[in-house]
PDB file of N, CA and C in Angstrom:
ATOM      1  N   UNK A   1       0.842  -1.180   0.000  1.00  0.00           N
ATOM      2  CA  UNK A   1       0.000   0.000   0.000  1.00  0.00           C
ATOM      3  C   UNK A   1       0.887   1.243   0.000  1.00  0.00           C
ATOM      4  N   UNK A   2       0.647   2.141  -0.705  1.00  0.00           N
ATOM      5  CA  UNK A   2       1.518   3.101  -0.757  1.00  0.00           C
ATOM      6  C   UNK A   2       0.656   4.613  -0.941  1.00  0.00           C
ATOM      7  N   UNK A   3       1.129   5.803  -0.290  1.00  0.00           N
ATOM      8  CA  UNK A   3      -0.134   6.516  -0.270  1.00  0.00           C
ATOM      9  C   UNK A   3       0.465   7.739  -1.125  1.00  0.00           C
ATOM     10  N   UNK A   4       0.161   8.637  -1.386  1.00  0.00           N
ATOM     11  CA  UNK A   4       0.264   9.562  -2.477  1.00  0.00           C
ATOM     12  C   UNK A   4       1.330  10.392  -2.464  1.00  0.00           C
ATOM     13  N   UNK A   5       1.752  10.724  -0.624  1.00  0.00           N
ATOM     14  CA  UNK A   5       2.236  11.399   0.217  1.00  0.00           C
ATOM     15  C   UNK A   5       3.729  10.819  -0.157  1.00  0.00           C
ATOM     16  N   UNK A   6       3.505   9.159  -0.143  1.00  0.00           N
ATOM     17  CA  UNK A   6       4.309   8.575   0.160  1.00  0.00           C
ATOM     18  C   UNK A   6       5.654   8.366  -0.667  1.00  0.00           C
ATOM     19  N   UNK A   7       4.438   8.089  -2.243  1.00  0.00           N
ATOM     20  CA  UNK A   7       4.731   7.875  -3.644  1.00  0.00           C
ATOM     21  C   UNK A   7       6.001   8.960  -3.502  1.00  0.00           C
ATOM     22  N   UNK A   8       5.572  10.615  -3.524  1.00  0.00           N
ATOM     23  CA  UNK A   8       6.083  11.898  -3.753  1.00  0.00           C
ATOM     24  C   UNK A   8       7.710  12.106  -3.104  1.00  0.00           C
ATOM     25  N   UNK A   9       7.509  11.351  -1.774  1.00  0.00           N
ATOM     26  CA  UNK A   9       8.372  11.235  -1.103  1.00  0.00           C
ATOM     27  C   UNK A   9       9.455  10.412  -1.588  1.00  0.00           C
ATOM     28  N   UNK A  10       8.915   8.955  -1.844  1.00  0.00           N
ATOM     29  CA  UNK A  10       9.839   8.192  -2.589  1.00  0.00           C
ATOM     30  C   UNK A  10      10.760   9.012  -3.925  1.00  0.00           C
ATOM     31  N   UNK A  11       9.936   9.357  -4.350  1.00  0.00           N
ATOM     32  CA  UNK A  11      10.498  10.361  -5.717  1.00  0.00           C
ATOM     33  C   UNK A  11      11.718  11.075  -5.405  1.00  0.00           C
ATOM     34  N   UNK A  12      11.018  11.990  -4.437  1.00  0.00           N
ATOM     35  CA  UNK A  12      12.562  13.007  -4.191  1.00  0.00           C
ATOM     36  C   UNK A  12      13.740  12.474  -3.607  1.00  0.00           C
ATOM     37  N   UNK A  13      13.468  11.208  -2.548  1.00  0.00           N
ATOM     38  CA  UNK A  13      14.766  10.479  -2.680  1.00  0.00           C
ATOM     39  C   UNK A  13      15.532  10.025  -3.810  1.00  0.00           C
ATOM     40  N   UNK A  14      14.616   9.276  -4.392  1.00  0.00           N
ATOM     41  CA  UNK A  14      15.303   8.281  -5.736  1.00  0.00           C
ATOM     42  C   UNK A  14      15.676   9.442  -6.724  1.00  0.00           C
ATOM     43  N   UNK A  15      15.157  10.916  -7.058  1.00  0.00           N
ATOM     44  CA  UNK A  15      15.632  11.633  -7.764  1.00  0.00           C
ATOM     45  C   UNK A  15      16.266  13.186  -7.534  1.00  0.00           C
ATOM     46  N   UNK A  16      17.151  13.136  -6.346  1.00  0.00           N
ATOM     47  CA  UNK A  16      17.601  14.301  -5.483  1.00  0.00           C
ATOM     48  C   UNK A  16      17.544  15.577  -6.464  1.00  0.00           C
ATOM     49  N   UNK A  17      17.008  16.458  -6.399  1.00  0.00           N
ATOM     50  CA  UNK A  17      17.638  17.664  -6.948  1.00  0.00           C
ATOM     51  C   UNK A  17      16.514  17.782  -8.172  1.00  0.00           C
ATOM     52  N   UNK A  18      15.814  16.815  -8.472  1.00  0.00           N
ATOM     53  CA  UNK A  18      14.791  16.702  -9.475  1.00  0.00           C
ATOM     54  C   UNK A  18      13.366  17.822  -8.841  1.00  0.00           C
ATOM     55  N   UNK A  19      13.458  18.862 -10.149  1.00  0.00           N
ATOM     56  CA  UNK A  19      12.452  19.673  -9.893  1.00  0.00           C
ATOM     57  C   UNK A  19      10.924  19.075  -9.995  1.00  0.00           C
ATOM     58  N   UNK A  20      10.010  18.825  -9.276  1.00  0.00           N
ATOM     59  CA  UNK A  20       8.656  17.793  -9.449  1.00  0.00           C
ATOM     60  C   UNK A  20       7.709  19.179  -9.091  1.00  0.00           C
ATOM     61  N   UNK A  21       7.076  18.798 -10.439  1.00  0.00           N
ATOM     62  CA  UNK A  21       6.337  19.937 -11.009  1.00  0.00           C
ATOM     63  C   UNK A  21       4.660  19.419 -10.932  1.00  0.00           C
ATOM     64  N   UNK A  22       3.781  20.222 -10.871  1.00  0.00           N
ATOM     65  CA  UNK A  22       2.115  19.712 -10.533  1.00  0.00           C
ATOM     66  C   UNK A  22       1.660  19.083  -9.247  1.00  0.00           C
ATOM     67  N   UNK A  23       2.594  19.050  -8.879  1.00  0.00           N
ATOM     68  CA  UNK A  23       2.137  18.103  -7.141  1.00  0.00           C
ATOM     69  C   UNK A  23       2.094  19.281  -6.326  1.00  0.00           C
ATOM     70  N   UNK A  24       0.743  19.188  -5.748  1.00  0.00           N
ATOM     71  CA  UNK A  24       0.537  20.323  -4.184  1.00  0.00           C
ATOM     72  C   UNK A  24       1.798  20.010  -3.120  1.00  0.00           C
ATOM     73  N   UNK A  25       1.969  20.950  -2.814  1.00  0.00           N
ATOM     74  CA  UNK A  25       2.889  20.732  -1.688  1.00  0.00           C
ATOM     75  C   UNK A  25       1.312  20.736  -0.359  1.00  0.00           C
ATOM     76  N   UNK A  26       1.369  19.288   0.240  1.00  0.00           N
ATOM     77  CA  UNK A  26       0.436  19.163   1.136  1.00  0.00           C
ATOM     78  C   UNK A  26       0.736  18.453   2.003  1.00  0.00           C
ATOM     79  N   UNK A  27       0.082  18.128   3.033  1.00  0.00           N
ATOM     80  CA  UNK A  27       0.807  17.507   4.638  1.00  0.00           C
ATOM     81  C   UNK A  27       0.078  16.093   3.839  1.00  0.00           C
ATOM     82  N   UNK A  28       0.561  14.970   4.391  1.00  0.00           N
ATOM     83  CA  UNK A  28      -0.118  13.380   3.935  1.00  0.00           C
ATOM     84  C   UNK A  28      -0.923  12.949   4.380  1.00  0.00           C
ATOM     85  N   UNK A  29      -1.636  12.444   3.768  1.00  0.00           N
ATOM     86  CA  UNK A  29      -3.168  11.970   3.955  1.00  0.00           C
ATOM     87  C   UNK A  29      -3.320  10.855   3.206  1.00  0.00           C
ATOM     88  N   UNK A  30      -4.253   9.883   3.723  1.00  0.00           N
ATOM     89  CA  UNK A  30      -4.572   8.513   3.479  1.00  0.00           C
ATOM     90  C   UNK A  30      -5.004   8.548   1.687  1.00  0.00           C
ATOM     91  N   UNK A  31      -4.657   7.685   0.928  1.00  0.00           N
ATOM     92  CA  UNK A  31      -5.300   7.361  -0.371  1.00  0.00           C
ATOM     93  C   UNK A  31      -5.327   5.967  -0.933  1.00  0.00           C
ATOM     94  N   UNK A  32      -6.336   5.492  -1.526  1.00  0.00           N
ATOM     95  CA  UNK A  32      -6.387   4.511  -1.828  1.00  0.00           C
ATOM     96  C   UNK A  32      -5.486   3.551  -1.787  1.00  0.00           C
ATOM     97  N   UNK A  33      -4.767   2.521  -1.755  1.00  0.00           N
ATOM     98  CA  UNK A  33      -3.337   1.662  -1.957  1.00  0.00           C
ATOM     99  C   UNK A  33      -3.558   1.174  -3.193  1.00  0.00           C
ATOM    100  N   UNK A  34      -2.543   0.945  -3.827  1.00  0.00           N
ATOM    101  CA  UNK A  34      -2.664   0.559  -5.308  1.00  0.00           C
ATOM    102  C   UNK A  34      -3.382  -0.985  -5.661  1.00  0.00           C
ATOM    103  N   UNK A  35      -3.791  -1.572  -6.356  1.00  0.00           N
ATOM    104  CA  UNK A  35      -4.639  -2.202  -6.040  1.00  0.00           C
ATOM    105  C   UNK A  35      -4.337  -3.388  -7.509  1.00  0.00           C
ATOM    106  N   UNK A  36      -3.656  -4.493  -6.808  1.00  0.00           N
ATOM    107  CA  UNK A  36      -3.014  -4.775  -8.145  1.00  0.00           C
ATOM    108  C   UNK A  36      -3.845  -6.886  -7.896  1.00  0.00           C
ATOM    109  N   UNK A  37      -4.992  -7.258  -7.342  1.00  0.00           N
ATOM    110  CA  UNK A  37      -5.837  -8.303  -7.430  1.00  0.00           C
ATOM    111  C   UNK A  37      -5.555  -8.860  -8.764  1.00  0.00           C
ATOM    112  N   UNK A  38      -6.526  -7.573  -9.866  1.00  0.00           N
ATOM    113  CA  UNK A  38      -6.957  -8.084 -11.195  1.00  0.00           C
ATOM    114  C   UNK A  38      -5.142  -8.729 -11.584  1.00  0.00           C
ATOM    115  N   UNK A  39      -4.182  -7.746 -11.595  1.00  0.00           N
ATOM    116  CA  UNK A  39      -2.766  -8.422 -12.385  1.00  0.00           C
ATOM    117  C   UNK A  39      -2.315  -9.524 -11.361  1.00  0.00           C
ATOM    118  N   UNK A  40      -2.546  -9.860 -10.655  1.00  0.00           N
ATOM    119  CA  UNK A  40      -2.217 -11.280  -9.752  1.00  0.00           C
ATOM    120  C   UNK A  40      -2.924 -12.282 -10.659  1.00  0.00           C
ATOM    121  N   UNK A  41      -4.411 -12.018 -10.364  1.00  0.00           N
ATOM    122  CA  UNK A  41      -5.213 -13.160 -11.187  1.00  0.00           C
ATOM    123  C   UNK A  41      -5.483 -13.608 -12.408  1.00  0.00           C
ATOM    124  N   UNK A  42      -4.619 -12.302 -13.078  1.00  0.00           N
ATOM    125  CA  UNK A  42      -4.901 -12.344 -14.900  1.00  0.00           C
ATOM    126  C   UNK A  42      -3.042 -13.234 -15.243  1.00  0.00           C
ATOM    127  N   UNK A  43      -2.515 -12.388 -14.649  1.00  0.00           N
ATOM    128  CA  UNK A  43      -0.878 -12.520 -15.110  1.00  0.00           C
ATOM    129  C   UNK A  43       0.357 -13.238 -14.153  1.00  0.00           C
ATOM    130  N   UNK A  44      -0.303 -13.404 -12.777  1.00  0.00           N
ATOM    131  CA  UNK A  44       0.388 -14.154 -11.420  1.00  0.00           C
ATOM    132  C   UNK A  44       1.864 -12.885 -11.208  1.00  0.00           C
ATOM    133  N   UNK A  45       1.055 -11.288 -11.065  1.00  0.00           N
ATOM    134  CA  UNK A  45       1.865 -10.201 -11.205  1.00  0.00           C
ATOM    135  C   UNK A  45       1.702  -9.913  -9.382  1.00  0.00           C
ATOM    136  N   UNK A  46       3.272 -10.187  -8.879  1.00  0.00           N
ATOM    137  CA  UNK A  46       3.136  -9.754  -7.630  1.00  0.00           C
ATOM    138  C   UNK A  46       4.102  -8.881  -7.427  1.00  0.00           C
ATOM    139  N   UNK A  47       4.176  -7.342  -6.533  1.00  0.00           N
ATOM    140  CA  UNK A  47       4.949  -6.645  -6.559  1.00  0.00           C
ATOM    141  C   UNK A  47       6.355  -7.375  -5.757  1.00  0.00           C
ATOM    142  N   UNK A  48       7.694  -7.030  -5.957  1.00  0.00           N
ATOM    143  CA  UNK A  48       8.396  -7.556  -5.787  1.00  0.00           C
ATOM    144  C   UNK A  48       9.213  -6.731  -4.326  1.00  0.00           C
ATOM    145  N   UNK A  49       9.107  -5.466  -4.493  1.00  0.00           N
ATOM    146  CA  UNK A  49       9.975  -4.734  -3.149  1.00  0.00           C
ATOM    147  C   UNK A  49       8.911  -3.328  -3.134  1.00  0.00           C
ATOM    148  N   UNK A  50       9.181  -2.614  -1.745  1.00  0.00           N
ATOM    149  CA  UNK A  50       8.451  -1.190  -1.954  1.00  0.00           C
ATOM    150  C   UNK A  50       8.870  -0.172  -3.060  1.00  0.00           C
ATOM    151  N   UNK A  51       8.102   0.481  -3.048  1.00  0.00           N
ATOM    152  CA  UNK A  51       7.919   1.700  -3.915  1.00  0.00           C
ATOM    153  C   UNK A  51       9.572   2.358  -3.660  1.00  0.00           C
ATOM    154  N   UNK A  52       9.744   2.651  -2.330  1.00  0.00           N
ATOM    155  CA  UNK A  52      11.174   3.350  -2.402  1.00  0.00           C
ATOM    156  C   UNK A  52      12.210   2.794  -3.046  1.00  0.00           C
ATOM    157  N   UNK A  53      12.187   1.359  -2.772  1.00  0.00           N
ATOM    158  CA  UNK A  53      12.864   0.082  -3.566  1.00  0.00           C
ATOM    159  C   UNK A  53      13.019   0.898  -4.605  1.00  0.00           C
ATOM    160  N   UNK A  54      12.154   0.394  -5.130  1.00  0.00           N
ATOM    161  CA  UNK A  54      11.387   0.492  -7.001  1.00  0.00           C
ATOM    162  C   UNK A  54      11.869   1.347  -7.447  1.00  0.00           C
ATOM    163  N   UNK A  55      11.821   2.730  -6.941  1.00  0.00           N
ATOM    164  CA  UNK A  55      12.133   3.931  -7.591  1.00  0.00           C
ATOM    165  C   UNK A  55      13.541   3.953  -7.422  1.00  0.00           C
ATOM    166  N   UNK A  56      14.244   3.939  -6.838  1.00  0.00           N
ATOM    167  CA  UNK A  56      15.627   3.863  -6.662  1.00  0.00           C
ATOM    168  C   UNK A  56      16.296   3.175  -7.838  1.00  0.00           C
ATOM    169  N   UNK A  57      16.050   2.087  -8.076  1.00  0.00           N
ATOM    170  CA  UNK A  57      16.210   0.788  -9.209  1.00  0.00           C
ATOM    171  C   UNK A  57      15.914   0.959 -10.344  1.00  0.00           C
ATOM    172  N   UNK A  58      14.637   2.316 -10.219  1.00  0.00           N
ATOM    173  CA  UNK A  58      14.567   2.995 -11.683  1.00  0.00           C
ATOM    174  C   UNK A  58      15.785   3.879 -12.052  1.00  0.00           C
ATOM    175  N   UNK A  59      15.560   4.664 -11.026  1.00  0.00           N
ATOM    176  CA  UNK A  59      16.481   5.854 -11.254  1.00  0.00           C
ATOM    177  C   UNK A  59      17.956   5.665 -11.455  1.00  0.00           C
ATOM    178  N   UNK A  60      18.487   4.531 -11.021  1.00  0.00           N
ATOM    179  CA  UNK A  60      19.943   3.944 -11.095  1.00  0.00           C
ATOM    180  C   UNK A  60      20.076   3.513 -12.589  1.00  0.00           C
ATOM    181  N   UNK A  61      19.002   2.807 -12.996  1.00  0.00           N
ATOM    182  CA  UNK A  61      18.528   2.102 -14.571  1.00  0.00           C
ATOM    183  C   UNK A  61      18.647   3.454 -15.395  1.00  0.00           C
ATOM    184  N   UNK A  62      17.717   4.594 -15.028  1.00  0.00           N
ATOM    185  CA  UNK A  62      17.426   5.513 -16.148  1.00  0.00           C
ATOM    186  C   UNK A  62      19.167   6.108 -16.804  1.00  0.00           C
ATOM    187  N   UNK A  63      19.513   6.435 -14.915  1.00  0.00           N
ATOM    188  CA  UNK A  63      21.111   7.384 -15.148  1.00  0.00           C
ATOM    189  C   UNK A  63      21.831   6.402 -16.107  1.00  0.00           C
ATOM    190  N   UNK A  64      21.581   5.430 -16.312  1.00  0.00           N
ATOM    191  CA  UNK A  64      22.294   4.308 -17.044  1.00  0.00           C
ATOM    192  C   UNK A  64      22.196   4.427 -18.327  1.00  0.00           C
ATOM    193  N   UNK A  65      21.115   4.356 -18.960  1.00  0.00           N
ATOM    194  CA  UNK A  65      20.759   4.282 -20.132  1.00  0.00           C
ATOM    195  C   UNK A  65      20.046   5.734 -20.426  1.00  0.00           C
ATOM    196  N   UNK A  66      20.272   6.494 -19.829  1.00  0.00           N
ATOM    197  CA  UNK A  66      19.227   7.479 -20.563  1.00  0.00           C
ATOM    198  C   UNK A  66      20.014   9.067 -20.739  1.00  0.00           C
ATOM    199  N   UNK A  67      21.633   8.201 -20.368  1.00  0.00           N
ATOM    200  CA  UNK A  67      22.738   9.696 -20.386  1.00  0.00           C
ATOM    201  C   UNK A  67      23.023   9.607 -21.161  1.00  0.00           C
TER     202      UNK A  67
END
């Protein structure tokens, strides 16, 4: 479950210094958790580590291939 607050947060770690543009600057509050049933039962899709994980693993990937 990961909440919106949370997502945002993850971001600015995994992308220090990255200007993040359209997001309210707001105190955190509860939101839905991502909700991933249907891709379990269609595809046997289970998330593998958290979001902070995740994004980190992107961002190491992107600096990689995307300089």
């Amino acid at each position: 479950d990961v909440s919106i607050s949370d997502f945002v947060a993850a971001l600015k770690q995994a992308f220090p210094g990255a200007e993040l543009t359209g997001i309210p600057d707001v105190a955190p509050m509860p939101s839905p958790p991502a909700e991933f049933s249907s891709a379990k039962q269609r595809l046997g899709y289970e998330p593998q580590f958290p979001i902070e994980r995740a994004l980190v693993d992107y961002a190491s990937w992107a600096r990689r291939w995307l300089n």
